[in-house]
PDB file of N, CA and C in Angstrom:
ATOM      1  N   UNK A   1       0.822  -1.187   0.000  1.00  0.00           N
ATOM      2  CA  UNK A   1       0.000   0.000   0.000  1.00  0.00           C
ATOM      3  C   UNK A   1       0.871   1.257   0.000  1.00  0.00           C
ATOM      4  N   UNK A   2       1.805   1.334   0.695  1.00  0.00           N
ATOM      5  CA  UNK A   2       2.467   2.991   0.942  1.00  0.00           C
ATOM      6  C   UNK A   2       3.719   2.813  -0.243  1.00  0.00           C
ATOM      7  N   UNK A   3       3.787   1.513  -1.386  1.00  0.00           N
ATOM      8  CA  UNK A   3       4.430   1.416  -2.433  1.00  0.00           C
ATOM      9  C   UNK A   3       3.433   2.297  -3.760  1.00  0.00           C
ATOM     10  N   UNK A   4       2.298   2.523  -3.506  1.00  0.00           N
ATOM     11  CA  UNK A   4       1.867   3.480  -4.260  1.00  0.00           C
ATOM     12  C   UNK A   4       1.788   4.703  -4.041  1.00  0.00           C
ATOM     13  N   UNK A   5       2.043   5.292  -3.172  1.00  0.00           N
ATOM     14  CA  UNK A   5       2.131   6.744  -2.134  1.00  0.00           C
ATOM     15  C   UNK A   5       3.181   7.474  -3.242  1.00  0.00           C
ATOM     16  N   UNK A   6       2.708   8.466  -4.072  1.00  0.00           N
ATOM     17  CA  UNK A   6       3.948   9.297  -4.976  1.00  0.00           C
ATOM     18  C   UNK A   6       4.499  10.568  -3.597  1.00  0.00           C
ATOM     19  N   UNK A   7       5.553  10.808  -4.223  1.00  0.00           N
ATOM     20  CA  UNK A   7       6.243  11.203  -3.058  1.00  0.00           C
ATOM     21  C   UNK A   7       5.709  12.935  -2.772  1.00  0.00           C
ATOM     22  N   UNK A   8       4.928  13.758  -3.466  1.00  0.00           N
ATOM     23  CA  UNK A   8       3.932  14.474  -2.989  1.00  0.00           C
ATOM     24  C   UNK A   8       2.922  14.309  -2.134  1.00  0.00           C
ATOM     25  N   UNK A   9       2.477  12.797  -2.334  1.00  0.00           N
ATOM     26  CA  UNK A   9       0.942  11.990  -1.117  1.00  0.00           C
ATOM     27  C   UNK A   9       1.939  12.317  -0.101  1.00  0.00           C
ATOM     28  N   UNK A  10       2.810  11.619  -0.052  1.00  0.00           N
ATOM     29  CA  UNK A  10       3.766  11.507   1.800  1.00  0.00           C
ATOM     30  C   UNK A  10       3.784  12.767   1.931  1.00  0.00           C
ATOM     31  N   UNK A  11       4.895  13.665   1.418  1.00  0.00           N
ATOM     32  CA  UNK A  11       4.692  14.743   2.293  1.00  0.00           C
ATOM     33  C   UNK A  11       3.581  15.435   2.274  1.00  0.00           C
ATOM     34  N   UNK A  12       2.118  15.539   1.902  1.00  0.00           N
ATOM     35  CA  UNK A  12       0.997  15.820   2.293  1.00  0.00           C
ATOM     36  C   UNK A  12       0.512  15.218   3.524  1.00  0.00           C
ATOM     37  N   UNK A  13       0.736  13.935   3.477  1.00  0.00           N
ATOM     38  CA  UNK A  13       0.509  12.938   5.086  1.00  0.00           C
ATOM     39  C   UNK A  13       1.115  13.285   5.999  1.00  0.00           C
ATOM     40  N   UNK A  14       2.482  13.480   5.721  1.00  0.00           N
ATOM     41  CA  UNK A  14       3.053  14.356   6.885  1.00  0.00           C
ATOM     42  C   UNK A  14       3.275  15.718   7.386  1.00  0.00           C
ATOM     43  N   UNK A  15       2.493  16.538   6.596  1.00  0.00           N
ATOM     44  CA  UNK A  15       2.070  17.276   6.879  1.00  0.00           C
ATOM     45  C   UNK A  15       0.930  17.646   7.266  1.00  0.00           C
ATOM     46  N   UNK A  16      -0.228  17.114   7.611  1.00  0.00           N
ATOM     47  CA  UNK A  16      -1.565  16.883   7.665  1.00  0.00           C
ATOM     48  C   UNK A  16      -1.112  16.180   9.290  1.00  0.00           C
ATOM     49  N   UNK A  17       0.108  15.448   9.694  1.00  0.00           N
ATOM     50  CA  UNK A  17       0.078  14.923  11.195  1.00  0.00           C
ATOM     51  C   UNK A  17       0.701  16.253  11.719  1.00  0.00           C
ATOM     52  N   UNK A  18       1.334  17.034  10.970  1.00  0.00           N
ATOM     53  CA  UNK A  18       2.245  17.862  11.649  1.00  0.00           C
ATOM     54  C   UNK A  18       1.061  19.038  12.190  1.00  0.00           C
ATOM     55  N   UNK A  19       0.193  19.058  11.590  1.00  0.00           N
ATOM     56  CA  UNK A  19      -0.934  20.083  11.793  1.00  0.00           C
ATOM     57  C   UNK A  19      -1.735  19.766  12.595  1.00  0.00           C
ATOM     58  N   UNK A  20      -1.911  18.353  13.104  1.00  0.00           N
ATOM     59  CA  UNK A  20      -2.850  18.227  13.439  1.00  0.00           C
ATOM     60  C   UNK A  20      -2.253  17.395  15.259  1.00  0.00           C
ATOM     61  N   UNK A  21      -0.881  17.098  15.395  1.00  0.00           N
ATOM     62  CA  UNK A  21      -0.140  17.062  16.097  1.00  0.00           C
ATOM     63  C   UNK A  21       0.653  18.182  16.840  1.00  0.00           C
ATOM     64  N   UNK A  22       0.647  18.829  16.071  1.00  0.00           N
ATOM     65  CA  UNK A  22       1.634  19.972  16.506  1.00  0.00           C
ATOM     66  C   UNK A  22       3.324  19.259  16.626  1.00  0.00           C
ATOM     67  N   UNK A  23       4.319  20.097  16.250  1.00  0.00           N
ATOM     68  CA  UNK A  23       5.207  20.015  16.410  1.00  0.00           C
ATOM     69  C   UNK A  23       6.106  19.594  17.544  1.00  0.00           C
ATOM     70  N   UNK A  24       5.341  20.183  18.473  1.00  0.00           N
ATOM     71  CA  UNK A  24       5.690  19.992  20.222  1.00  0.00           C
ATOM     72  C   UNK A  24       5.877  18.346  21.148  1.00  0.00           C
ATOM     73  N   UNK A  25       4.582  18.206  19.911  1.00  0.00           N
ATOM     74  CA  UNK A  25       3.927  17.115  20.876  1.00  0.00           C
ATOM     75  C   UNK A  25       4.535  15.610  19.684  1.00  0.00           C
ATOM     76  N   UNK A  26       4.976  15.319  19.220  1.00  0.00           N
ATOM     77  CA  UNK A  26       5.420  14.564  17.981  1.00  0.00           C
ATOM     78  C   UNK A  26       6.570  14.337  18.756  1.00  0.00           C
ATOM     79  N   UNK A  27       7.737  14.781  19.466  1.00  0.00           N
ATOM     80  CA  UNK A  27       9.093  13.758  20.231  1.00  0.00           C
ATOM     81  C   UNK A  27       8.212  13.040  20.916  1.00  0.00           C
ATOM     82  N   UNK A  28       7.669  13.597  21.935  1.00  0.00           N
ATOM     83  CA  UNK A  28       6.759  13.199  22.710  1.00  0.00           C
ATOM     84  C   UNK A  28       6.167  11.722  22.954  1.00  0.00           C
ATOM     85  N   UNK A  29       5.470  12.043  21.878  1.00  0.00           N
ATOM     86  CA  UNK A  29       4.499  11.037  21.612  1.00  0.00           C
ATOM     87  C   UNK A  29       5.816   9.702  20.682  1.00  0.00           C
ATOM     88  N   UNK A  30       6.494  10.202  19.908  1.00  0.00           N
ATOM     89  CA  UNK A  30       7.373   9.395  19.824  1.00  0.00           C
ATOM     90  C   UNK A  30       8.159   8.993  20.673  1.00  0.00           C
ATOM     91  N   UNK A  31       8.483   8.961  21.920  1.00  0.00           N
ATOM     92  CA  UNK A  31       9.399   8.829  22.976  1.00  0.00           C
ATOM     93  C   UNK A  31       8.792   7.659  23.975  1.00  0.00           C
ATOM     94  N   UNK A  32       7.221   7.898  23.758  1.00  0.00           N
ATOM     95  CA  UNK A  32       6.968   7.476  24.728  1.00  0.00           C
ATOM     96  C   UNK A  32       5.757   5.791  23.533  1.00  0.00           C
ATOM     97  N   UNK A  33       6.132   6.003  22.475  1.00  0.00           N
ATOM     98  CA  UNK A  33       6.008   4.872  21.776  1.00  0.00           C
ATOM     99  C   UNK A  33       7.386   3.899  22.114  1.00  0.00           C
ATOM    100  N   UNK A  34       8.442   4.131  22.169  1.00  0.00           N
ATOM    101  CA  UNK A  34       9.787   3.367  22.000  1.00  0.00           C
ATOM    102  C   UNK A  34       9.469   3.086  23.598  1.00  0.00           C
ATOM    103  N   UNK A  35       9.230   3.814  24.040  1.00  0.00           N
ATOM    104  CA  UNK A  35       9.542   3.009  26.025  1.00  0.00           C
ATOM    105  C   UNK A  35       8.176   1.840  25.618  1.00  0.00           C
ATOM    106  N   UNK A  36       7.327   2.152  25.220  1.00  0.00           N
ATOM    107  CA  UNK A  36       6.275   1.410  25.031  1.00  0.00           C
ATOM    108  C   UNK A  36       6.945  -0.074  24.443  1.00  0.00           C
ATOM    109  N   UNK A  37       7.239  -0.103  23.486  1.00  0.00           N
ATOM    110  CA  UNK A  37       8.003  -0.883  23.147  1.00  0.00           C
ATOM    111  C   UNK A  37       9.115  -1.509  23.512  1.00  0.00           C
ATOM    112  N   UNK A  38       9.514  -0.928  24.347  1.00  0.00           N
ATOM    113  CA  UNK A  38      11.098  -1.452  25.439  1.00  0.00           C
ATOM    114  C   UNK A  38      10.240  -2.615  25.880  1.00  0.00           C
ATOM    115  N   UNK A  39       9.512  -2.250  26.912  1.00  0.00           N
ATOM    116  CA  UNK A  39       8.596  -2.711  27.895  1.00  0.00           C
ATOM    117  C   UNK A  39       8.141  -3.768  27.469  1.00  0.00           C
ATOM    118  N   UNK A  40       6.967  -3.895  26.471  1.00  0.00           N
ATOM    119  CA  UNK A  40       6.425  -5.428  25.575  1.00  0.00           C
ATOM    120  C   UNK A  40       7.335  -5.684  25.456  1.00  0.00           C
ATOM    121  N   UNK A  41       9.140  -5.535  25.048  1.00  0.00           N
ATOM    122  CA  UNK A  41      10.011  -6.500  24.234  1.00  0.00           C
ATOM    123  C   UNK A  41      10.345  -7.257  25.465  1.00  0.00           C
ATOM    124  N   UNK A  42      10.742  -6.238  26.860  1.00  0.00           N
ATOM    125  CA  UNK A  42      11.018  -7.157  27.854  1.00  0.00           C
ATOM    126  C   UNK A  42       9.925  -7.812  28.111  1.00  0.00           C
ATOM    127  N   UNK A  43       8.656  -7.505  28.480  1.00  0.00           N
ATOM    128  CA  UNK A  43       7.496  -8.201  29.231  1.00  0.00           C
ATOM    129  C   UNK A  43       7.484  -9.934  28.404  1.00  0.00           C
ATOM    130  N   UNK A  44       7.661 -10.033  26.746  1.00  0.00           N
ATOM    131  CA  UNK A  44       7.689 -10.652  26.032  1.00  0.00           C
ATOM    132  C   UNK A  44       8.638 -12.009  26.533  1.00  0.00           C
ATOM    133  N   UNK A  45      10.165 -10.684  26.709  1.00  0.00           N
ATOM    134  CA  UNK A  45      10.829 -11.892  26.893  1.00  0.00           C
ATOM    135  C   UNK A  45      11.017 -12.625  28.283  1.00  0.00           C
ATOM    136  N   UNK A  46      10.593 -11.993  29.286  1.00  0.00           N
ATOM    137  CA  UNK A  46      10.339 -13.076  30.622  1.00  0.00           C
ATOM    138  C   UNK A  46       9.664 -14.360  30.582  1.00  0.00           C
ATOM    139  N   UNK A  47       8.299 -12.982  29.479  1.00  0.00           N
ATOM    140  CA  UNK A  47       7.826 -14.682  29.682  1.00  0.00           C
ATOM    141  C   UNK A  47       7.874 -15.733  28.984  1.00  0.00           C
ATOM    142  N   UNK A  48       8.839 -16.048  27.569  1.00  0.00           N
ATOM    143  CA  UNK A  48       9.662 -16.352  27.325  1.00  0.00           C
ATOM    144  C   UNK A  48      10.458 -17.318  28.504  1.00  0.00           C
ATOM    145  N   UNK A  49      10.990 -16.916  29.182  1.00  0.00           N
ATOM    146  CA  UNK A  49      12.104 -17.198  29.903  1.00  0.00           C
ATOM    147  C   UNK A  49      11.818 -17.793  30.857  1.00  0.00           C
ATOM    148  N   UNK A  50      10.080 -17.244  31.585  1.00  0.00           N
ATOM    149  CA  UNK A  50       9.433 -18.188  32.823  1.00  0.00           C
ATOM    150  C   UNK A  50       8.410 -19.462  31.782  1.00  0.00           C
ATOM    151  N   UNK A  51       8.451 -19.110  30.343  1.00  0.00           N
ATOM    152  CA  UNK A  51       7.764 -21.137  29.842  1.00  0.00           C
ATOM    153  C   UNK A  51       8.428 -22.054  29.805  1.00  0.00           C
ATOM    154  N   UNK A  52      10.223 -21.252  29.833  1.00  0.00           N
ATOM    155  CA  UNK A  52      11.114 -22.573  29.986  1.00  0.00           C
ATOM    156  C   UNK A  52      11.412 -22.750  30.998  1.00  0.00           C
ATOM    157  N   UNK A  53      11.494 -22.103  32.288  1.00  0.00           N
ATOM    158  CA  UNK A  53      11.836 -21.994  33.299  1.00  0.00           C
ATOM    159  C   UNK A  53      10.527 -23.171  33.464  1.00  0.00           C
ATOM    160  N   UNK A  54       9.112 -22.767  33.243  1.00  0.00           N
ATOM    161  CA  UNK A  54       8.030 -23.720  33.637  1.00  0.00           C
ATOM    162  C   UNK A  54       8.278 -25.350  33.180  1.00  0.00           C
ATOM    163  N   UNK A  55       8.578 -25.200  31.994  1.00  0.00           N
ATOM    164  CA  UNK A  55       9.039 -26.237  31.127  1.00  0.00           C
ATOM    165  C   UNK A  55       9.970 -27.355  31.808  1.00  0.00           C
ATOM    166  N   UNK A  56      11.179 -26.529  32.139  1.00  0.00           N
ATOM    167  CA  UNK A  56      12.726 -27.314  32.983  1.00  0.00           C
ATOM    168  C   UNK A  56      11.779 -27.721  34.720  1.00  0.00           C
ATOM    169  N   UNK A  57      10.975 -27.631  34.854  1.00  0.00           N
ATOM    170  CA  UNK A  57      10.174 -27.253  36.288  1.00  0.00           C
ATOM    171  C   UNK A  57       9.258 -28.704  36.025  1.00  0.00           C
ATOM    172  N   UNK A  58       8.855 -28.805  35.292  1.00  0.00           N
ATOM    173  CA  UNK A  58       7.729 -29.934  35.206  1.00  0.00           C
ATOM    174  C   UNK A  58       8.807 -31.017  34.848  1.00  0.00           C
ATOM    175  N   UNK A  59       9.353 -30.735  33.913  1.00  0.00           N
ATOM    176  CA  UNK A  59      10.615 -32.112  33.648  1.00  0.00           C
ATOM    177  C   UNK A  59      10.787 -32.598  34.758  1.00  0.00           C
ATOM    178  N   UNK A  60      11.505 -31.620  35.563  1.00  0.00           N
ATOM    179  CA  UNK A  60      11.802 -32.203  37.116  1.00  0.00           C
ATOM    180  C   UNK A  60      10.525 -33.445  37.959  1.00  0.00           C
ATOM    181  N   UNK A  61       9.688 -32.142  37.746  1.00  0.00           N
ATOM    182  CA  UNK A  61       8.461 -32.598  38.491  1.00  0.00           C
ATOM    183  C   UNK A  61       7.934 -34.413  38.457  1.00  0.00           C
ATOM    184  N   UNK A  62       7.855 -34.190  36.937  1.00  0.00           N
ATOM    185  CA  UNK A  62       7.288 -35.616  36.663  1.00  0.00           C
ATOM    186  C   UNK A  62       8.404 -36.640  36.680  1.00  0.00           C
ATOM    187  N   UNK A  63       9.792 -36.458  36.996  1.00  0.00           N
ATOM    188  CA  UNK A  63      11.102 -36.856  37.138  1.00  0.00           C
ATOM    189  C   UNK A  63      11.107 -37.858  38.949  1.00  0.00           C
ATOM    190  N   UNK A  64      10.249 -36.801  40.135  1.00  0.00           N
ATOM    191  CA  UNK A  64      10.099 -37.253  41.094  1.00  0.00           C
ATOM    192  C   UNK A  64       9.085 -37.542  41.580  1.00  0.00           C
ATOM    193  N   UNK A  65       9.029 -38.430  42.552  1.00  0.00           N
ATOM    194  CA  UNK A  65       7.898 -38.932  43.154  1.00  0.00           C
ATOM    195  C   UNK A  65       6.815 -38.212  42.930  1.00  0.00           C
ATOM    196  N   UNK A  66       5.499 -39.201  42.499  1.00  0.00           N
ATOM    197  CA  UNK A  66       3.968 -38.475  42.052  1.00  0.00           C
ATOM    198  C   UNK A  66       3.222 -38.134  43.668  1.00  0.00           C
ATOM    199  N   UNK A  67       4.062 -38.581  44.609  1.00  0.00           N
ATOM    200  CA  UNK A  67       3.282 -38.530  46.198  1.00  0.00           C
ATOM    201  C   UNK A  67       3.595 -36.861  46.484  1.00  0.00           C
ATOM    202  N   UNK A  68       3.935 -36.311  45.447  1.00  0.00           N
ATOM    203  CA  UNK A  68       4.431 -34.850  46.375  1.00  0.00           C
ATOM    204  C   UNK A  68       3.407 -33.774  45.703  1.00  0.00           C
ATOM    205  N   UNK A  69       2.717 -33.008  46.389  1.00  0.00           N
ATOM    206  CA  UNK A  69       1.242 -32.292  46.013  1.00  0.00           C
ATOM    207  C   UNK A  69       2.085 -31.469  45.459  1.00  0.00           C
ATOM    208  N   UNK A  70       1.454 -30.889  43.901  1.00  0.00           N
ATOM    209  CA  UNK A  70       2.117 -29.604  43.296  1.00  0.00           C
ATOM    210  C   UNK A  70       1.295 -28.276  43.916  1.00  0.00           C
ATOM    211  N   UNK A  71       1.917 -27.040  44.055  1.00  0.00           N
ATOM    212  CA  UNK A  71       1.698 -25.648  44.570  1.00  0.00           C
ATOM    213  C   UNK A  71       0.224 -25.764  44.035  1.00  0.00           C
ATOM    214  N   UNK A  72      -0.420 -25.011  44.212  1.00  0.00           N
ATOM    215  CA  UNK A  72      -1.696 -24.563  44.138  1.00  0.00           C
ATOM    216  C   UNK A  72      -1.675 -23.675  42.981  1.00  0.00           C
ATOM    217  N   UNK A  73      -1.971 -23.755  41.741  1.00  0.00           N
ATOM    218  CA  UNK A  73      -2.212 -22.608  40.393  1.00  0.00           C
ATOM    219  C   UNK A  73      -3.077 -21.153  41.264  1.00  0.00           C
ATOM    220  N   UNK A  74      -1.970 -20.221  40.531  1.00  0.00           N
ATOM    221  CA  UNK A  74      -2.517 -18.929  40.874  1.00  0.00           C
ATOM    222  C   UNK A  74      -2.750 -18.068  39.507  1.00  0.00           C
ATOM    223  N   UNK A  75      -3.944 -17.189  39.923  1.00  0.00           N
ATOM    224  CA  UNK A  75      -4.519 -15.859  38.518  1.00  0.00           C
ATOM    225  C   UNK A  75      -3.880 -14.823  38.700  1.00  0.00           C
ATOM    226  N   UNK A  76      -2.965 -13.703  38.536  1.00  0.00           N
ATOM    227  CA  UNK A  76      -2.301 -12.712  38.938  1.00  0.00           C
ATOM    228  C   UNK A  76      -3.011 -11.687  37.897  1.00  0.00           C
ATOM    229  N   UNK A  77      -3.433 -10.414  38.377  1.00  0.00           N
ATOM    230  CA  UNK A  77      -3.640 -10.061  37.325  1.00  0.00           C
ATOM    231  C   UNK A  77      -2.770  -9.007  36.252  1.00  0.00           C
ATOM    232  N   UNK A  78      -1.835  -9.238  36.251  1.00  0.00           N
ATOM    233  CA  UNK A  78      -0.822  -8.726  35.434  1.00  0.00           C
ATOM    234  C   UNK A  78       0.246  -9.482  35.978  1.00  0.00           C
ATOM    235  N   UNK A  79       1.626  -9.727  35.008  1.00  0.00           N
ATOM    236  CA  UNK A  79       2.705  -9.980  35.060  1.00  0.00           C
ATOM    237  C   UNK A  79       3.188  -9.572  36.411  1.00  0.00           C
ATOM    238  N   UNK A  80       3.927 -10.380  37.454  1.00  0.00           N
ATOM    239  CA  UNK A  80       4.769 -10.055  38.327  1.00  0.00           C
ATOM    240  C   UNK A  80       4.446  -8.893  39.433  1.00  0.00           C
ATOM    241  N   UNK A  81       2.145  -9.586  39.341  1.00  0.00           N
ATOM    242  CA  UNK A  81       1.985  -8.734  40.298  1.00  0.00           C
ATOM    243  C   UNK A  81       1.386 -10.052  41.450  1.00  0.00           C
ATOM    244  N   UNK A  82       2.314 -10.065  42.470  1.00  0.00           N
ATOM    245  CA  UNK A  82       1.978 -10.913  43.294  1.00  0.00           C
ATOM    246  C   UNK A  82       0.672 -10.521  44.503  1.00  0.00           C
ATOM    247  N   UNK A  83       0.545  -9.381  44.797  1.00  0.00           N
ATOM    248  CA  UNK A  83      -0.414  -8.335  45.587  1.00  0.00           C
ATOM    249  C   UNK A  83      -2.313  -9.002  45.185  1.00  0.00           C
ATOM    250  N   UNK A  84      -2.536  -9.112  44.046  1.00  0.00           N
ATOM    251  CA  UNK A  84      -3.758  -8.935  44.069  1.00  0.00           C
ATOM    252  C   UNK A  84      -3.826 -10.754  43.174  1.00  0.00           C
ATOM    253  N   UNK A  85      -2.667 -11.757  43.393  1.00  0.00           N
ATOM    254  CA  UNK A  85      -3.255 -13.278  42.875  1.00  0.00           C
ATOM    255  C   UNK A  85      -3.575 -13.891  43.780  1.00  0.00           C
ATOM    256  N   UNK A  86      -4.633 -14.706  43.256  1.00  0.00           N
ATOM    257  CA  UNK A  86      -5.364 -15.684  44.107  1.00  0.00           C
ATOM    258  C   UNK A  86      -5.103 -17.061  43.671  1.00  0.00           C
ATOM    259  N   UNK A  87      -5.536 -17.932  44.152  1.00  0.00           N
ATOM    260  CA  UNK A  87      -5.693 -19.462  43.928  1.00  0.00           C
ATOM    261  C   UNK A  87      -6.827 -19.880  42.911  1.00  0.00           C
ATOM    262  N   UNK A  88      -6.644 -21.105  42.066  1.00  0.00           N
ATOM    263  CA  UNK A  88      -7.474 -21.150  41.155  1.00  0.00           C
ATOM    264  C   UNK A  88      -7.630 -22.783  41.872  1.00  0.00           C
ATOM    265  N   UNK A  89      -9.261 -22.787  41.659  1.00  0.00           N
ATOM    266  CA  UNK A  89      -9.903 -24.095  42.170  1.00  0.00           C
ATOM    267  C   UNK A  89      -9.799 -25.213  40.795  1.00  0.00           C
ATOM    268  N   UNK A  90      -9.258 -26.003  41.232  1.00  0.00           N
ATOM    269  CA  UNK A  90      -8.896 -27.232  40.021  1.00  0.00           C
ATOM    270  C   UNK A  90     -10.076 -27.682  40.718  1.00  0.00           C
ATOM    271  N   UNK A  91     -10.838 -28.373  39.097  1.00  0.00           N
ATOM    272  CA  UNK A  91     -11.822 -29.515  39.475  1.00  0.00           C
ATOM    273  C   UNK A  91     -11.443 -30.685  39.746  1.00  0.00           C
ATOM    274  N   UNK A  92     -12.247 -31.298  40.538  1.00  0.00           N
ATOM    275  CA  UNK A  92     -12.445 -32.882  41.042  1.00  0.00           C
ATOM    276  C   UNK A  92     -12.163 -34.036  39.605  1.00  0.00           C
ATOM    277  N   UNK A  93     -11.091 -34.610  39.241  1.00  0.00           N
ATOM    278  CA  UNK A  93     -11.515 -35.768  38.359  1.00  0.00           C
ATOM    279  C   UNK A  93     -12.027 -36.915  38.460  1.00  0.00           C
ATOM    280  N   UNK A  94     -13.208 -37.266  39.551  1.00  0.00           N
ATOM    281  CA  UNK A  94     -13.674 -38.395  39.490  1.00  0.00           C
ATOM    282  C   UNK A  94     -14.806 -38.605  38.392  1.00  0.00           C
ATOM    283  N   UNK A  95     -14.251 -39.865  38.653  1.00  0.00           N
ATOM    284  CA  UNK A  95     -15.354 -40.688  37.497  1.00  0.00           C
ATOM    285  C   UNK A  95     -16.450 -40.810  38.181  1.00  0.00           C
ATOM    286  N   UNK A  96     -18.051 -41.075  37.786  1.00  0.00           N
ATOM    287  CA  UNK A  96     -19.164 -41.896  38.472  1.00  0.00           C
ATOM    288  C   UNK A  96     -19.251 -43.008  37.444  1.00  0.00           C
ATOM    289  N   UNK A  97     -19.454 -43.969  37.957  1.00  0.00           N
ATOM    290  CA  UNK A  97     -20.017 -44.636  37.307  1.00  0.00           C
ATOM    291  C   UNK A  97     -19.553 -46.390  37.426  1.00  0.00           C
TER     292      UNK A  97
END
């Protein structure tokens, strides 16, 4: 799409943000896109880093004795906020019958 843009369209487009942005506010708002982006790249890569961490964790797990109760699953509601997670109720697997 912006391979058909003749190079009069662009600088009309960018001029049409510059007007309607103001000059002032354009580092700005660009500055605080790139931290934006810092942030997801790290947030990304933890967790990344805690599926293998989970991963190398269960290897173990199922490695030792099945008599040892695993932690209780918790809901956090954001990344690496321990303050407001709770416990999640696993259902019962019995059979009837």
């Amino acid at each position: 799409m912006i391979g058909n843009l003749k190079p009069l369209e662009l600088l009309l487009i960018i001029a049409v943000i510059f007007l309607l942005f103001g000059a002032k506010k354009l580092p700005d708002m660009a500055r605080s896109l790139g931290k934006s982006a810092r942030i997801l790249k790290s947030e990304a890569k933890a967790m990344k880093q805690d599926g293998q961490a989970e991963d190398a964790a269960a290897a173990t797990v199922a490695d030792q004795a099945p008599q040892q109760a695993a932690a209780p699953r918790t809901i956090q509601a954001s990344p690496g906020d321990v303050t407001s997670a709770r416990p999640v109720g696993e259902p019962n697997r019995t059979t009837q019958g």
